[in-house]
Protein backbone atom coordinates (compact mmCIF):
# COMPACT_ATOMS: atom_id res chain seq x y z
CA UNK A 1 19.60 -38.13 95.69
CA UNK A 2 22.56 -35.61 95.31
CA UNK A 3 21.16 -32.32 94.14
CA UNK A 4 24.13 -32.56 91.73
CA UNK A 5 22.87 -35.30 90.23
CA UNK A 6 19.50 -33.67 89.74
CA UNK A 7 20.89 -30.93 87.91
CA UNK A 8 23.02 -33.53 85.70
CA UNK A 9 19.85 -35.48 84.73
CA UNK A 10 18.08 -32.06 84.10
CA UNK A 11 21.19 -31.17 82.20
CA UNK A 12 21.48 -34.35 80.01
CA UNK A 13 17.80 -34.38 79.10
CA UNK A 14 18.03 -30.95 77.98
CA UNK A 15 21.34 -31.71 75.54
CA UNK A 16 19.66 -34.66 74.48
CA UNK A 17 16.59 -32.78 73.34
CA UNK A 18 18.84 -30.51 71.33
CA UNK A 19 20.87 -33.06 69.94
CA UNK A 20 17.81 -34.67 68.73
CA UNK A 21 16.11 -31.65 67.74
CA UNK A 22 16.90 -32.14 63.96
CA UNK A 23 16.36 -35.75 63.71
CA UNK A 24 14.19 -36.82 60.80
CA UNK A 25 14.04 -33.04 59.34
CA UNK A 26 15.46 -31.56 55.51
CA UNK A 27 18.85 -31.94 56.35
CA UNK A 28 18.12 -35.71 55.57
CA UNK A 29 19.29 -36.18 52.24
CA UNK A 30 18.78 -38.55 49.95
CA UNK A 31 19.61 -37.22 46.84
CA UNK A 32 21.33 -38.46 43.82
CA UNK A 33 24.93 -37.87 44.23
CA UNK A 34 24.32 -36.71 47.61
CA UNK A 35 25.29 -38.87 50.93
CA UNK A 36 22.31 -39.56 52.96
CA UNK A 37 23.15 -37.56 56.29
CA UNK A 38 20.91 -36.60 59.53
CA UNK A 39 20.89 -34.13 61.30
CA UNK A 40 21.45 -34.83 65.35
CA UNK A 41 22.49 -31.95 67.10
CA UNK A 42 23.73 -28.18 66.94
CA UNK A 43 25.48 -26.91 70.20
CA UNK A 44 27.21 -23.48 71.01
CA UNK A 45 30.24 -23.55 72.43
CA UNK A 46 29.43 -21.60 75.56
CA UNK A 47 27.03 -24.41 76.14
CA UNK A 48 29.84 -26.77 75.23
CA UNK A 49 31.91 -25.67 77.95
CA UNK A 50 28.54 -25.85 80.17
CA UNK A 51 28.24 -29.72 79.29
CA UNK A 52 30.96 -31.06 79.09
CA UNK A 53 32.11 -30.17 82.60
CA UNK A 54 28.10 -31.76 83.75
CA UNK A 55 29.11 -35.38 82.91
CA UNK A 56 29.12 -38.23 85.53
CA UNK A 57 30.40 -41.07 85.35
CA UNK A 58 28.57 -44.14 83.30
CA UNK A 59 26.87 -46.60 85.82
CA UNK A 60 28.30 -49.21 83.64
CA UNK A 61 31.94 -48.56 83.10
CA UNK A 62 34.22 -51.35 82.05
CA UNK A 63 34.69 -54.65 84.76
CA UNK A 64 33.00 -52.90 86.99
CA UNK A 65 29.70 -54.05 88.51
CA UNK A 66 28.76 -50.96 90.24
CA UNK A 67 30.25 -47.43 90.80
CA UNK A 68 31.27 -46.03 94.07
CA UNK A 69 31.32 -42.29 94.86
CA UNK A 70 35.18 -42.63 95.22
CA UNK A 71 35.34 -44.06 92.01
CA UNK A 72 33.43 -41.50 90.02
CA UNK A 73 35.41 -38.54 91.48
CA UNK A 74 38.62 -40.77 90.16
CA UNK A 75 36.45 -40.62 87.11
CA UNK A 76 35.65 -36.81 86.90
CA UNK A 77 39.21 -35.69 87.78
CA UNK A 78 40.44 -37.70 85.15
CA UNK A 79 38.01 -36.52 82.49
CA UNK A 80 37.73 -33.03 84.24
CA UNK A 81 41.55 -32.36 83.81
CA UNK A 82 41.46 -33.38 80.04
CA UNK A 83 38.22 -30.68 79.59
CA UNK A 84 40.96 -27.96 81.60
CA UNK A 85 43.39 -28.78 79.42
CA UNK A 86 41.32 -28.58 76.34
CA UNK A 87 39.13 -25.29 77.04
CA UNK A 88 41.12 -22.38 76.39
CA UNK A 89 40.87 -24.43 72.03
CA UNK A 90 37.24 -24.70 72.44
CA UNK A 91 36.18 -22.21 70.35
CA UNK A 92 33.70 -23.31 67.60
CA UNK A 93 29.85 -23.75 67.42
CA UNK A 94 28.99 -27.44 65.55
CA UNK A 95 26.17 -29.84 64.08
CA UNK A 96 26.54 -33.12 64.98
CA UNK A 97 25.25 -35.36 62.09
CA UNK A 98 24.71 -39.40 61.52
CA UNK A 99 26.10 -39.83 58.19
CA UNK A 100 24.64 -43.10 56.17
CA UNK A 101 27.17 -44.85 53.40
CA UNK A 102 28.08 -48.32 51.79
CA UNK A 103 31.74 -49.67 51.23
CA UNK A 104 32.55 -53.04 49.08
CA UNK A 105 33.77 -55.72 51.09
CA UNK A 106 36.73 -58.08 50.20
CA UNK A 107 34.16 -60.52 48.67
CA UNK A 108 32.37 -57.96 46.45
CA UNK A 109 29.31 -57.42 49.06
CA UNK A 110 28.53 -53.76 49.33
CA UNK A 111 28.06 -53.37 53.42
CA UNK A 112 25.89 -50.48 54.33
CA UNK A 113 27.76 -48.59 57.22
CA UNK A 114 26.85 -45.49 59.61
CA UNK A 115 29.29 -43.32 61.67
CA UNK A 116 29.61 -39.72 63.82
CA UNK A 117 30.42 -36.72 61.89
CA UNK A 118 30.86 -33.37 63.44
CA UNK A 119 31.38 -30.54 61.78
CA UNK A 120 33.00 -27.46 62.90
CA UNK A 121 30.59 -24.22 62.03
CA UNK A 122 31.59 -20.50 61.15
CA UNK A 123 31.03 -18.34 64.11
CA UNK A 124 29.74 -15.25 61.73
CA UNK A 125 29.71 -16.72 58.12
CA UNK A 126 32.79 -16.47 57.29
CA UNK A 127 34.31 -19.39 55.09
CA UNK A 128 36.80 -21.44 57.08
CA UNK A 129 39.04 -23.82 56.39
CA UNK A 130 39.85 -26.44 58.45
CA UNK A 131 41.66 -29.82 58.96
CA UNK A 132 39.92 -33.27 59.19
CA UNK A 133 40.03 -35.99 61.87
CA UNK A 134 39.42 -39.35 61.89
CA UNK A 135 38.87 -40.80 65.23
CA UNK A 136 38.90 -44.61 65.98
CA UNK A 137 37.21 -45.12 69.16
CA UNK A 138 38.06 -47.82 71.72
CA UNK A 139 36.11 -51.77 71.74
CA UNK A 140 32.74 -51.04 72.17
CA UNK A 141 30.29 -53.87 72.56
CA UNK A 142 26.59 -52.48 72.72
CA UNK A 143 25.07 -51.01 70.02
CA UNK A 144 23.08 -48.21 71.52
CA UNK A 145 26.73 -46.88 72.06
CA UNK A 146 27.73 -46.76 68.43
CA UNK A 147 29.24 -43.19 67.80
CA UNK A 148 26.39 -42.37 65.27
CA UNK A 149 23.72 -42.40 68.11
CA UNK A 150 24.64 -39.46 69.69
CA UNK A 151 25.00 -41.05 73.01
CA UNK A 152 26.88 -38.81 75.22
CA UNK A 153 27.26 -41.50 78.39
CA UNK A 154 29.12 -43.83 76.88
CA UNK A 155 31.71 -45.14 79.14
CA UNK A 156 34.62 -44.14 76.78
CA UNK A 157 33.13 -40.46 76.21
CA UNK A 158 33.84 -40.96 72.23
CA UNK A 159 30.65 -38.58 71.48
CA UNK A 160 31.76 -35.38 73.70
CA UNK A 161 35.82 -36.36 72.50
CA UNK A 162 34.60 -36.31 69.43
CA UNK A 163 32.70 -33.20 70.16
CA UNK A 164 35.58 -31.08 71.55
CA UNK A 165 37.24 -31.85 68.42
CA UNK A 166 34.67 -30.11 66.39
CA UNK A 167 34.77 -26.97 68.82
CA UNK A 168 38.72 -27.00 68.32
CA UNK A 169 38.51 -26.42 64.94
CA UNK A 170 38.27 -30.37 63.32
CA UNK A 171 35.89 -31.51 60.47
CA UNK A 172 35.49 -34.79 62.92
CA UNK A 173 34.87 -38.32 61.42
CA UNK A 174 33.92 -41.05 63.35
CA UNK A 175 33.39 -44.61 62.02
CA UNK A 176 30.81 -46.66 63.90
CA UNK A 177 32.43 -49.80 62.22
CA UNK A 178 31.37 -52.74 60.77
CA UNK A 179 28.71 -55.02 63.25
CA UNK A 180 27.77 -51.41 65.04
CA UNK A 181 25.52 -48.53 64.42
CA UNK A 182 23.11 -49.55 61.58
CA UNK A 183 24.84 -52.96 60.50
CA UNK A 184 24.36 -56.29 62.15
CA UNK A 185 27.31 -58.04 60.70
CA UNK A 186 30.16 -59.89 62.28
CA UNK A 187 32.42 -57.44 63.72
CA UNK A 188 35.71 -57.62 62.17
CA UNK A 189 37.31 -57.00 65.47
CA UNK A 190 41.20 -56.38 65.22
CA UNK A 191 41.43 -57.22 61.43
CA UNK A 192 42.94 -55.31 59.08
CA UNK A 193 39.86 -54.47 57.00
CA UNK A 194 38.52 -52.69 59.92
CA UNK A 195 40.48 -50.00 57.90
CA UNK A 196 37.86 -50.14 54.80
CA UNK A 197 34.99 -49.10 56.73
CA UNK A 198 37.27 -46.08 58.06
CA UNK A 199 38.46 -44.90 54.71
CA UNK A 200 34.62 -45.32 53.43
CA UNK A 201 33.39 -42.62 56.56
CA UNK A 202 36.47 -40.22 55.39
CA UNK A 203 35.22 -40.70 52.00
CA UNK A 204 31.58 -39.79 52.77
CA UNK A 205 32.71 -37.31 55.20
CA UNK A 206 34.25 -35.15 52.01
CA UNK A 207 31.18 -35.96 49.43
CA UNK A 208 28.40 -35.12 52.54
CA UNK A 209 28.74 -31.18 52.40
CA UNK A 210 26.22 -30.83 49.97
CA UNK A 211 23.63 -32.32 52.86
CA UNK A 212 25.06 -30.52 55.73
CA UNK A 213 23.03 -27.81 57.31
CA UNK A 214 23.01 -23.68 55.43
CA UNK A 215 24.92 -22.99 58.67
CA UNK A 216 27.80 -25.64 57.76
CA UNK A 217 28.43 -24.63 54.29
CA UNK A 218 30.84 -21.96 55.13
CA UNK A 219 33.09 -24.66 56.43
CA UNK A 220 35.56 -26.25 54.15
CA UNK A 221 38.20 -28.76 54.79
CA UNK A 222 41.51 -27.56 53.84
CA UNK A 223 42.73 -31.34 52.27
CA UNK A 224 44.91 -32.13 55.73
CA UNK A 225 43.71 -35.20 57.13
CA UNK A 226 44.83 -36.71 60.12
CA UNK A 227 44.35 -40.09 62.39
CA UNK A 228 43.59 -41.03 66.20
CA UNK A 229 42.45 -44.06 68.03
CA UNK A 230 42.93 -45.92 71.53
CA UNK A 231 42.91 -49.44 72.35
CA UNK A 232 40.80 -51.26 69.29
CA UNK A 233 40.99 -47.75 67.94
CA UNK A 234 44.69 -47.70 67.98
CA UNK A 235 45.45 -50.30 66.14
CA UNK A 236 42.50 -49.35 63.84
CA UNK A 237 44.33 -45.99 63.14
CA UNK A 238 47.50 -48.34 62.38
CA UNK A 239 45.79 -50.00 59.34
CA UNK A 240 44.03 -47.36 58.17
CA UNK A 241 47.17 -44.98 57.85
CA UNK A 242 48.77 -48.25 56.24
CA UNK A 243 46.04 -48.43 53.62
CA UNK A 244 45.74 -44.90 52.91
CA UNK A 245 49.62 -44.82 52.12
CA UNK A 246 49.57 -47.85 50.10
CA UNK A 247 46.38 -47.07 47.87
CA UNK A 248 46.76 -43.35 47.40
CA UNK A 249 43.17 -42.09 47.99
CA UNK A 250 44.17 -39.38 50.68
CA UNK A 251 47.19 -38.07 52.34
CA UNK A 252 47.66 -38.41 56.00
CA UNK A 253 49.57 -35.27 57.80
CA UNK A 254 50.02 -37.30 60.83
CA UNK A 255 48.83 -40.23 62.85
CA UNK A 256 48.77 -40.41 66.97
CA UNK A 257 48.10 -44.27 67.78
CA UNK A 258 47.41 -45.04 71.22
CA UNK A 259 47.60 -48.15 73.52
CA UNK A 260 46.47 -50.07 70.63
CA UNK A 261 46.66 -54.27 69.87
CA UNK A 262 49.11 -54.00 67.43
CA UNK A 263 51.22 -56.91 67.54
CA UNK A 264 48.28 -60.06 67.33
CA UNK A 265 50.66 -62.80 66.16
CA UNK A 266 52.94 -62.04 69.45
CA UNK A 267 51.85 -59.67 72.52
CA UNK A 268 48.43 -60.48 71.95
CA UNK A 269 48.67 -64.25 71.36
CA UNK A 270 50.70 -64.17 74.31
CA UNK A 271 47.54 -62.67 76.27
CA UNK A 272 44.75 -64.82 74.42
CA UNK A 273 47.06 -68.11 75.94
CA UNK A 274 48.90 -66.81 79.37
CA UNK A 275 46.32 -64.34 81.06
CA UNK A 276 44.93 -65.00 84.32
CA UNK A 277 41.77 -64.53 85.62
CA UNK A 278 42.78 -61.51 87.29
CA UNK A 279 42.39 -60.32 83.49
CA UNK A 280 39.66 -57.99 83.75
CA UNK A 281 38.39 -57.38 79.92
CA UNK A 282 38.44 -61.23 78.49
CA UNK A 283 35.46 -60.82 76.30
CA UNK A 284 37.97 -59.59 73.56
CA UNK A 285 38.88 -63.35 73.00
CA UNK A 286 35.49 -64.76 71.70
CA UNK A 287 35.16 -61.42 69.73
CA UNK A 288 38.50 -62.62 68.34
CA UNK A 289 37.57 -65.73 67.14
CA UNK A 290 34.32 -64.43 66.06
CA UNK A 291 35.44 -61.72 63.78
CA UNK A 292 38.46 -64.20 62.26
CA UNK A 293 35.60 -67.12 62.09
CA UNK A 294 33.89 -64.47 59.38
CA UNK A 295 37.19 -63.08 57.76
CA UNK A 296 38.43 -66.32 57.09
CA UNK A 297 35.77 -69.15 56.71
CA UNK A 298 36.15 -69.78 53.07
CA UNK A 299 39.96 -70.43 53.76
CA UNK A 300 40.58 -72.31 57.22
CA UNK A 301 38.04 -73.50 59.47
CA UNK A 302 40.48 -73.03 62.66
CA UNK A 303 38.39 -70.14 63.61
CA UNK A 304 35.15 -71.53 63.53
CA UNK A 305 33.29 -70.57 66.64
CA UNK A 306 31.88 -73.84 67.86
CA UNK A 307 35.09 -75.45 67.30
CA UNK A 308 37.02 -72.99 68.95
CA UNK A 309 34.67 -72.61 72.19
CA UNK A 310 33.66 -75.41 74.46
CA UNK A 311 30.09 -76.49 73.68
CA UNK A 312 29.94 -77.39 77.96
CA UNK A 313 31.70 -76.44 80.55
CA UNK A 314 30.76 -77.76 84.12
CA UNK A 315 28.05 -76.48 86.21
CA UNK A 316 26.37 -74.43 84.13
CA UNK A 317 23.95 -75.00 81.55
CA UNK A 318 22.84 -72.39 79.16
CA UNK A 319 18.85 -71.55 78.85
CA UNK A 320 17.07 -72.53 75.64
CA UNK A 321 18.91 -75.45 75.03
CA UNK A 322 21.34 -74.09 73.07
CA UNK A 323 25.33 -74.94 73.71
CA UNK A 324 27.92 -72.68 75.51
CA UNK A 325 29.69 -71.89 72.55
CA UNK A 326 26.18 -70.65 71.10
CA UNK A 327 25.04 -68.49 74.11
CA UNK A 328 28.80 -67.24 73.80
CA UNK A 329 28.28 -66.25 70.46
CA UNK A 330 25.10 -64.40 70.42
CA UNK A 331 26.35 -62.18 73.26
CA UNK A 332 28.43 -60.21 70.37
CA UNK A 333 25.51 -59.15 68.57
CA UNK A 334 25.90 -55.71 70.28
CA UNK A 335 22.71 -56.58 72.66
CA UNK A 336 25.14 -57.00 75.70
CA UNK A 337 28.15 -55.19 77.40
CA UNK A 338 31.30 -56.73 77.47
CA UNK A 339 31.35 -56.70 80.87
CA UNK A 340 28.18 -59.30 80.70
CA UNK A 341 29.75 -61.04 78.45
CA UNK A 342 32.93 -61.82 80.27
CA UNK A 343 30.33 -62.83 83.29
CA UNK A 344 29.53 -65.69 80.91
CA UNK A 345 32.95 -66.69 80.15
CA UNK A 346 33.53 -66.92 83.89
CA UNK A 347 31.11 -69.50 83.98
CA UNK A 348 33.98 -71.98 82.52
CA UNK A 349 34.78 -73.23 85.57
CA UNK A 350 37.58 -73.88 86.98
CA UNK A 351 38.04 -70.49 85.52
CA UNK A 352 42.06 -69.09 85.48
CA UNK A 353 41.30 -66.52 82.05
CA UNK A 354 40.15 -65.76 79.31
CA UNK A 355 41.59 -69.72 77.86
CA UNK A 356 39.05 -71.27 79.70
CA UNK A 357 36.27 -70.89 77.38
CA UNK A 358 38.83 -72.69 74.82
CA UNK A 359 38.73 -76.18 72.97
CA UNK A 360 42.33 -78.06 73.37
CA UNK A 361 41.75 -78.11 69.49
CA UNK A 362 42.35 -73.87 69.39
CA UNK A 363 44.57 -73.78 72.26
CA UNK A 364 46.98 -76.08 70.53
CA UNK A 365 46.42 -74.04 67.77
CA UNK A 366 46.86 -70.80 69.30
CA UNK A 367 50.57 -72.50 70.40
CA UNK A 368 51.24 -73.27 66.98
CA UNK A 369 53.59 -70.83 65.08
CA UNK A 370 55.45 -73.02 62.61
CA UNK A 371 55.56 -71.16 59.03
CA UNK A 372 52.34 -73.18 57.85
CA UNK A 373 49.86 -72.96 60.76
CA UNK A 374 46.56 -71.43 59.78
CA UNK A 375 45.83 -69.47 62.60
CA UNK A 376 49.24 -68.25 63.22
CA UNK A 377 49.71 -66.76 59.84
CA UNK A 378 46.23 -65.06 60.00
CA UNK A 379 47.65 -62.97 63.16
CA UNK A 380 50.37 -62.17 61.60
CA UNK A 381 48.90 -61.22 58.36
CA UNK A 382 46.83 -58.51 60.47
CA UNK A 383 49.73 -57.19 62.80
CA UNK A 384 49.02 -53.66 62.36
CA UNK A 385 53.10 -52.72 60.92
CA UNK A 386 52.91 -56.07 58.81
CA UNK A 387 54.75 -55.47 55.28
CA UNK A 388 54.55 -51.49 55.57
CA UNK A 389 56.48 -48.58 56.69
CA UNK A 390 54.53 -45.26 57.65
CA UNK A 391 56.11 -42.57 55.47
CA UNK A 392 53.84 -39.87 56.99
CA UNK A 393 54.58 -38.55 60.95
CA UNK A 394 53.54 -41.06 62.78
CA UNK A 395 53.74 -41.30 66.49
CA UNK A 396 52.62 -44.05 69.16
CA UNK A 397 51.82 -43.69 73.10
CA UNK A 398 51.65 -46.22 75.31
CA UNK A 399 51.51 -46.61 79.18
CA UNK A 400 53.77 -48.80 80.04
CA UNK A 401 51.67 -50.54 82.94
CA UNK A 402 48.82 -51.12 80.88
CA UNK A 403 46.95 -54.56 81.82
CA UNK A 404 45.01 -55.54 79.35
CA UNK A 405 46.95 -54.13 76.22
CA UNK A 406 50.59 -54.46 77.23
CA UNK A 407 53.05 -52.36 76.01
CA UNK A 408 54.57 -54.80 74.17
CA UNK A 409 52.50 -53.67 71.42
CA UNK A 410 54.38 -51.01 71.01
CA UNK A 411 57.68 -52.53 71.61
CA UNK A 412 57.44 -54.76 68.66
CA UNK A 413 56.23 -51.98 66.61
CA UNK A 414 59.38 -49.84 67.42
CA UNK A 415 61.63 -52.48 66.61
CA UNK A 416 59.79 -53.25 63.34
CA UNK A 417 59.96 -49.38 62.40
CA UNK A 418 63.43 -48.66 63.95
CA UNK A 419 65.58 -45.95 62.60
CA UNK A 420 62.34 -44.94 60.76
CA UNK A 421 62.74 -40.99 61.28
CA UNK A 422 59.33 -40.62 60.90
CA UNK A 423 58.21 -42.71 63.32
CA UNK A 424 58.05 -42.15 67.27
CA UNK A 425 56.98 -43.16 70.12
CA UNK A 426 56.56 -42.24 73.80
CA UNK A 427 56.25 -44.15 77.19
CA UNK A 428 53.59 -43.05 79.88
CA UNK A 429 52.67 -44.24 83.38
CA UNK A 430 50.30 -41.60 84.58
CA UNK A 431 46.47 -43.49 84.97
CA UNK A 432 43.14 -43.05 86.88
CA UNK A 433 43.57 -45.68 89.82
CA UNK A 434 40.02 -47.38 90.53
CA UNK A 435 38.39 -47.58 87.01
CA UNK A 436 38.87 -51.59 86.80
CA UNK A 437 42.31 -51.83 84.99
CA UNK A 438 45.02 -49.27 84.35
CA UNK A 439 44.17 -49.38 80.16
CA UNK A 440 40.42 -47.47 81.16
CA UNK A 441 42.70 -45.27 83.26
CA UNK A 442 44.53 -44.44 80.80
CA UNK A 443 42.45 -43.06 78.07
CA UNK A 444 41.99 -39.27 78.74
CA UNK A 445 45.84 -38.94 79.19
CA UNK A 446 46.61 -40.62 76.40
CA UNK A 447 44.05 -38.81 74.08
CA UNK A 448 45.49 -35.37 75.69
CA UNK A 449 48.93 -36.42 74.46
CA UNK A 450 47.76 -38.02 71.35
CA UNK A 451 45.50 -34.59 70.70
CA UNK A 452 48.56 -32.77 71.17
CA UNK A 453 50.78 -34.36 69.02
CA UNK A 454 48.47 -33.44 66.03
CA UNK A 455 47.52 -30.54 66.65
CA UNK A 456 50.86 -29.41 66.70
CA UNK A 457 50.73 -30.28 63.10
CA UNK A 458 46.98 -28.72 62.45
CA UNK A 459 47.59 -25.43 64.40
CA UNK A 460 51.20 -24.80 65.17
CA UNK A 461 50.52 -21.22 66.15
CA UNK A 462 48.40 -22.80 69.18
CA UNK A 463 52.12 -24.42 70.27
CA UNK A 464 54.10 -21.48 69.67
């Protein structure tokens, strides 16, 4: 073993000890009028700049089985260059806390929710004032990897992003979302409500400061609010800034979506019926249909799961006696990566992409888009620039060789927003070769620019 790896694993052990060093202690509150927080983790930011620059690369990282030593130093210059780029802002202590709330859903359920908040901490006790950020992190299928666990190896980094934020100067929010973290519903993956669970971890983000550590309470948030997300978390960001315009609750100062599924009813139809099986992330089509199955149920059954999903496919027979469709469906109980669960939908042999796993019932209804088809309208419905016009700066980034989220996305976007003069946009081709598809290559550029963008806005004597 690589005496560089011994030092990381000595390294890791000792942040995770520290990050876990408040768990289950006062700053647990459960107090009337209070909301329920814990604290996780307190970190200086000399030994900020110390960890952050310690990371290896996940073992598990996307499509890919295993990780070669050519692939991890892809992995660290990619990540590496970001942490260059971002050190001369780090500049803040913060305490990292797991912050416990409940939204109402649609159908007047309360849902009881969890998510990442960092907040920022006064170097000598002086009050500051600071901006908020919400950040919408990419897909993520396992559950130990929810934001709100503190996990620092996830294979998107969300935890140490979301860190850095906090040592730039951000009151950071971070939304586990619904079927993650501390709730075991459906996820409502790509849907439009996605955006209530968001808005309820901004909300409890503002009421939690009476429950935030003696050290935190000379930090106060100075009312500017602004919104990031890649991939999932992209078009996440999109609704959200939609519903917070349209309902009022808080202002937005500006938005940076990234590489996100915006356009469902076209670009990503287009991928669910025409992607080969070169297509290296296809697990996002039974989450789909799994999170549209739940949304929609009570109005169209076109979603349903096990009529969606082939109950056999040849050669293979699932364990337990159960059907394909039902091994399928309780991979997405956040138990299993999404690479293992693509391994299963490669089991629907002759396999040629993510269709394959399909009923002729859903594919013909995935073809459908006549002005009365169920599933077609749904899509469409949950486009993330459906019926609204951002009024706020808003700006999107997308590479333009991405492979699993084309950038199509965006170009139906633009052309639904054009001559907005709010709006903007910007093409990208820079990405980490080796990572299993350019969209995983593409995240820490496309948070640098995204980052950028708004903190322009937050700090424009940093840009000066």
């Amino acid at each position: 073993m690589r005496l560089n790896k011994i030092l990381f694993g000595f390294l890791v052990l000792l942040i995770s000890l520290f990050l876990l060093a408040g768990c289950g202690d006062s700053s647990s509150s459960k107090q009337s009028g209070m909301v329920p927080v814990q604290n996780i983790g307190t970190m200086a930011p000399e030994l900020f700049s110390t960890f952050i620059f310690s990371l290896n690369m996940p073992q598990q990282y996307g499509s890919l089985d295993a990780i070669t030593a050519m692939q991890e130093d892809a992995w660290k210059s990619a990540w590496y260059d970001l942490w260059n780029k971002l050190k001369p802002y780090f500049r803040y202590p913060f305490n990292m806390y797991k912050i416990y709330y409940d939204i109402t859903r649609p159908d007047g359920t309360v849902q009881h929710l969890s998510g990442l908040l960092v907040v920022p901490t006064s170097i000598v006790g002086i009050k500051i004032n600071v901006p908020m950020i919400s950040l919408q992190h990419p897909t993520q299928a396992e559950r130990a990897y929810s934001p709100s666990n503190g996990n620092v190896l996830d294979n998107e980094l969300t935890v140490p992003f979301a860190m850095a934020l906090a040592s730039m100067g951000y009151i950071t929010a971070v939304a586990d979302y619904p079927g993650m973290g501390i709730n075991y519903d459906v996820h409502p993956y790509c849907l439009e409500i996605l955006a209530d669970s968001i808005i309820g971890m901004i909300r409890a983000a503002r009421d939690s400061k009476g429950s935030w550590l003696p050290s935190d309470q000379n930090t106060d948030w100075n009312g500017q609010l602004y919104l990031m997300g890649y991939s999932e978390g992209g078009y996440a960001t999109m609704v959200t800034a939609k519903h917070l315009q349209k309902k009022g609750e808080f202002a937005v100062s500006a938005v940076a979506a990234l590489d996100g599924p915006y356009s469902l009813s076209d670009a990503m139809r287009d991928v669910m019926i025409n992607a080969d099986a070169t297509y290296s992330s296809p697990y996002f089509l039974p989450y789909t249909i799994a999170g549209y199955d739940d949304a929609y149920k009570a109005k169209t059954d076109v979603f349903n799961f096990d009529k969606a999903v082939l109950s056999q496919v040849p050669s293979y027979t699932p364990p337990g006696g159960v059907t394909y469709a039902e091994q399928l469906y309780s991979m997405l109980d956040g138990s299993f990566s999404g690479n293992q669960i693509s391994v299963l939908m490669q089991k629907a042999t002759p396999y040629v992409g993510p269709k394959s796993i399909l009923t002729d019932q859903f594919y013909n209804a995935l073809e459908d888009t006549s002005p009365n088809a169920p599933l077609y309208q749904r899509l469409l419905l949950n486009d993330g620039f459906y019926a609204w016009t951002p009024s706020m700066p808003f700006k999107m980034f997308h590479n333009s060789l991405d492979d699993l989220v084309p950038v199509s996305n965006m170009d139906i976007a633009v052309n639904n927003w054009k001559n907005v003069p709010n709006v903007y946009h910007e093409y990208f081709t820079e990405y980490t070769d080796g990572l299993g598809s350019v969209h995983a290559g593409s995240l820490p550029i496309a948070y640098y620019k995204g980052f950028m963008w708004i903190d322009a806005y937050a700090y424009p004597d940093r840009h000066k």
